[in-house]
Protein backbone atom coordinates (compact mmCIF):
# COMPACT_ATOMS: atom_id res chain seq x y z
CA UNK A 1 0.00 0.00 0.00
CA UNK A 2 1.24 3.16 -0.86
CA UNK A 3 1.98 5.94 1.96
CA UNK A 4 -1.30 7.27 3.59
CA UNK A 5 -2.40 10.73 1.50
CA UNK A 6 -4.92 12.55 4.05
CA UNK A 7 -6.30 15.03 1.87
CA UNK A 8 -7.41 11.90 -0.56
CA UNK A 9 -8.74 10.30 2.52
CA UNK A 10 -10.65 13.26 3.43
CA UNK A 11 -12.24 13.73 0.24
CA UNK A 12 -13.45 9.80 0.02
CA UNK A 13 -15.10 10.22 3.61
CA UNK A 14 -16.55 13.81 3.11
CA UNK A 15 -17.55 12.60 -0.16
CA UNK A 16 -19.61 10.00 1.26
CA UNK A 17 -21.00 11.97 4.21
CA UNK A 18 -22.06 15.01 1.88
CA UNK A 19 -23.61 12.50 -0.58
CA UNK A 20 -25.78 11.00 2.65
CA UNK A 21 -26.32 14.43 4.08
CA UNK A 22 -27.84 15.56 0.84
CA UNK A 23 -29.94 12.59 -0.21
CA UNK A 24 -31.35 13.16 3.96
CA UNK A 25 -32.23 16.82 3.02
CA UNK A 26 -34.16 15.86 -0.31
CA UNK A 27 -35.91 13.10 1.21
CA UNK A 28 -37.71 15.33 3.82
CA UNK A 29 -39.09 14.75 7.58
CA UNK A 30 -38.32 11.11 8.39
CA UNK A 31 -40.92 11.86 11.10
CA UNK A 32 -43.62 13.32 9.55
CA UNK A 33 -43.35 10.00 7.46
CA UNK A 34 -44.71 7.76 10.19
CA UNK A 35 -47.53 10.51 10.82
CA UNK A 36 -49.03 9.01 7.81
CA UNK A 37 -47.92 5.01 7.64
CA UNK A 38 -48.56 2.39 10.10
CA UNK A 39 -44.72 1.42 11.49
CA UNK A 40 -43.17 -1.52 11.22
CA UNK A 41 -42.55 -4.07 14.04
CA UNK A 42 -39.00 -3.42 14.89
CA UNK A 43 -38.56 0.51 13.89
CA UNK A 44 -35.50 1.60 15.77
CA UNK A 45 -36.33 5.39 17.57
CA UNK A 46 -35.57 8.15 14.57
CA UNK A 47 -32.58 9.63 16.44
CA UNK A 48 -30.54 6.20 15.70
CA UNK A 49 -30.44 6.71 12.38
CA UNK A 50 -28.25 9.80 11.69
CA UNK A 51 -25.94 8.52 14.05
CA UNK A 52 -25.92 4.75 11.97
CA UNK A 53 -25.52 6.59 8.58
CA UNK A 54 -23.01 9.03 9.53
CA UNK A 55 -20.54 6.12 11.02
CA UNK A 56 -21.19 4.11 7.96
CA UNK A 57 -20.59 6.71 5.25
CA UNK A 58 -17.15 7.76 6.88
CA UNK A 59 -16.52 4.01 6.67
CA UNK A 60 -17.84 3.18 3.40
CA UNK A 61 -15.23 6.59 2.67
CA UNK A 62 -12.55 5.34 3.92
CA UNK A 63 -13.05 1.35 2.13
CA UNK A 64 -13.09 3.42 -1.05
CA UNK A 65 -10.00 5.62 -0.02
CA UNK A 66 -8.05 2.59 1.41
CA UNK A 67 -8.97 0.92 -3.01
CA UNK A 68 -7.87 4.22 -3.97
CA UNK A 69 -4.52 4.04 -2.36
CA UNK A 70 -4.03 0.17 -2.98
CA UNK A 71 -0.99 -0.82 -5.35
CA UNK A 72 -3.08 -2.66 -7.03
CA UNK A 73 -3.88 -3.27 -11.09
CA UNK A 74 -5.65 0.39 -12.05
CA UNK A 75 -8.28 -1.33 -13.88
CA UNK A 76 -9.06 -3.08 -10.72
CA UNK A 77 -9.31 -0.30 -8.72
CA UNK A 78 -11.05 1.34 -11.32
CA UNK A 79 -13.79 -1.48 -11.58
CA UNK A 80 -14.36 -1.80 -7.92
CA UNK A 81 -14.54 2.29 -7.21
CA UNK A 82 -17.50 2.65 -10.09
CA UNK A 83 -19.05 -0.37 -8.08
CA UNK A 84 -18.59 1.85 -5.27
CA UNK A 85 -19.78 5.15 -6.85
CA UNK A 86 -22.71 2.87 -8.34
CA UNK A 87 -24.02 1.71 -4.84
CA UNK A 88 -23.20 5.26 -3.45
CA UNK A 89 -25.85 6.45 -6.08
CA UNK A 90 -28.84 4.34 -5.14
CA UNK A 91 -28.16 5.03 -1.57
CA UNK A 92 -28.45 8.34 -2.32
CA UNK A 93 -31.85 8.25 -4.62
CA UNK A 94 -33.04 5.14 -1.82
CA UNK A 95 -33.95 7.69 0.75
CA UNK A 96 -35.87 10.13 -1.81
CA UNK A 97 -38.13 7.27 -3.23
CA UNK A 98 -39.15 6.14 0.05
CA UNK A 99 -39.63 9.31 2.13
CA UNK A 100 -40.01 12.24 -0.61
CA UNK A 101 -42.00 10.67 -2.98
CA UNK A 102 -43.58 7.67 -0.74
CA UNK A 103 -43.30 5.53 -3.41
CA UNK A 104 -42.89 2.42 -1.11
CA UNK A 105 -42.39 -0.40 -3.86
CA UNK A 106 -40.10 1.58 -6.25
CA UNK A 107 -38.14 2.23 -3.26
CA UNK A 108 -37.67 -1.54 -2.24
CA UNK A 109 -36.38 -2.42 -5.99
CA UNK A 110 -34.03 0.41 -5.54
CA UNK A 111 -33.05 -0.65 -1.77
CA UNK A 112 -32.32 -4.45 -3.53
CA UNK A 113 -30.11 -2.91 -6.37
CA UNK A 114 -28.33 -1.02 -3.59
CA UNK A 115 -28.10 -4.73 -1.52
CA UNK A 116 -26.77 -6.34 -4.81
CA UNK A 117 -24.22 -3.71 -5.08
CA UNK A 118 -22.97 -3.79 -1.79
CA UNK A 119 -22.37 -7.55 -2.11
CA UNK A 120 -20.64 -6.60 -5.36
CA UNK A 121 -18.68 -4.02 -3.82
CA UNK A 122 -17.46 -6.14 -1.11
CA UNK A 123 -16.31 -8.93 -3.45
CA UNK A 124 -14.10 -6.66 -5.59
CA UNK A 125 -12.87 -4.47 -2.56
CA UNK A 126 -12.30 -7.93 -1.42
CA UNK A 127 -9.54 -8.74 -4.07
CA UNK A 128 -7.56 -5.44 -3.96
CA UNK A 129 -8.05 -4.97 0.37
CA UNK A 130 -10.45 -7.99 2.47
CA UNK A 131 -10.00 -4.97 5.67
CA UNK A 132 -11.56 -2.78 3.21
CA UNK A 133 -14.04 -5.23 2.27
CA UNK A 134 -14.63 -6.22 5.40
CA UNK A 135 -15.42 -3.12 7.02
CA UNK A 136 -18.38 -2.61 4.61
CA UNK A 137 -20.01 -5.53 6.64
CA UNK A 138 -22.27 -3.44 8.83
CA UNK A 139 -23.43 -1.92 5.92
CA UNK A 140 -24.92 -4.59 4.33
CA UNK A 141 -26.54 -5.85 7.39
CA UNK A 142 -27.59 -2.32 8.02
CA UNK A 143 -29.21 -2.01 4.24
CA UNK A 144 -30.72 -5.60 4.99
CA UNK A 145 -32.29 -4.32 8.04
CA UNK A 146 -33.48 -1.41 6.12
CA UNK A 147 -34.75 -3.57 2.77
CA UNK A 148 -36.98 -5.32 5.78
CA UNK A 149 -38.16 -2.11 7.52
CA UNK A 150 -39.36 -0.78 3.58
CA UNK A 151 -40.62 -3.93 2.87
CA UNK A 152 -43.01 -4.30 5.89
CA UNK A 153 -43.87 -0.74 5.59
CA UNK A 154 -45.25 -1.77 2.31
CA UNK A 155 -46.91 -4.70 3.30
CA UNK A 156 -48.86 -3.28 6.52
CA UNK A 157 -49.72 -0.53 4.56
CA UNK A 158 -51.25 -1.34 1.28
């Protein structure tokens, strides 16, 4: 692995966390949303999940950064950062189809793109770093527990 570059680091985790701030601010009041839908057994309290999705997207940053900064083949890296930017992308348009436009089913096929990609991203970071790969872990249980709490929303309110 090459030396550490902080400013590259920085950019891959603020990166992330502006992408997830953003994608929060166009989706709207997560708790006006439950004003209007039946919740879901299990719905964590609201204030747990800003505090989940800022630790992962500094994470999911810094898996990306530590691909970035691998020695390994630049088509590699190349491959496994657009699987990155790809699942970075439908995390980011997950939160508008669900909350913004309440579209409840569009949103779980997006949320089980995002779950494919994840696994996708983990397998390639796998190959170039398995820490960075392995750090994305949470993630994908998190986005599993997530691709439940849409789907049930769904269901108990059709």
């Amino acid at each position: 692995m090459k030396k550490h570059n902080i400013s590259d680091m920085l950019i891959y985790i603020i990166s992330a966390e502006v992408i997830g701030a953003v994608s929060a601010l166009l989706s709207g009041g997560f708790s006006d949303f439950f004003d209007k839908y039946q919740e879901p057994p299990l719905l964590p309290p609201a204030w747990l999940f800003p505090v989940v999705w800022t630790i992962l997207y500094a994470v999911m940053g810094y898996s990306a950064y530590l691909i970035h900064n691998s020695d390994a083949d630049p088509v590699q890296k190349k491959n496994s950062l657009t699987i990155y930017w790809v699942q970075l992308a439908l995390n980011f348009s997950w939160s508008i189809v669900f909350f913004r436009f309440e579209a409840l089913w569009a949103a779980f096929a997006v949320i089980m793109a995002l779950w494919v990609m994840i696994i996708a991203m983990i397998a390639s970071f796998r190959k170039i770093s398995p820490a960075a790969a392995y750090m994305n872990i949470p993630y994908l249980i998190w986005v599993t527990f997530a691709a439940y709490l849409n789907l049930a929303t769904a269901l108990i309110n059709r």
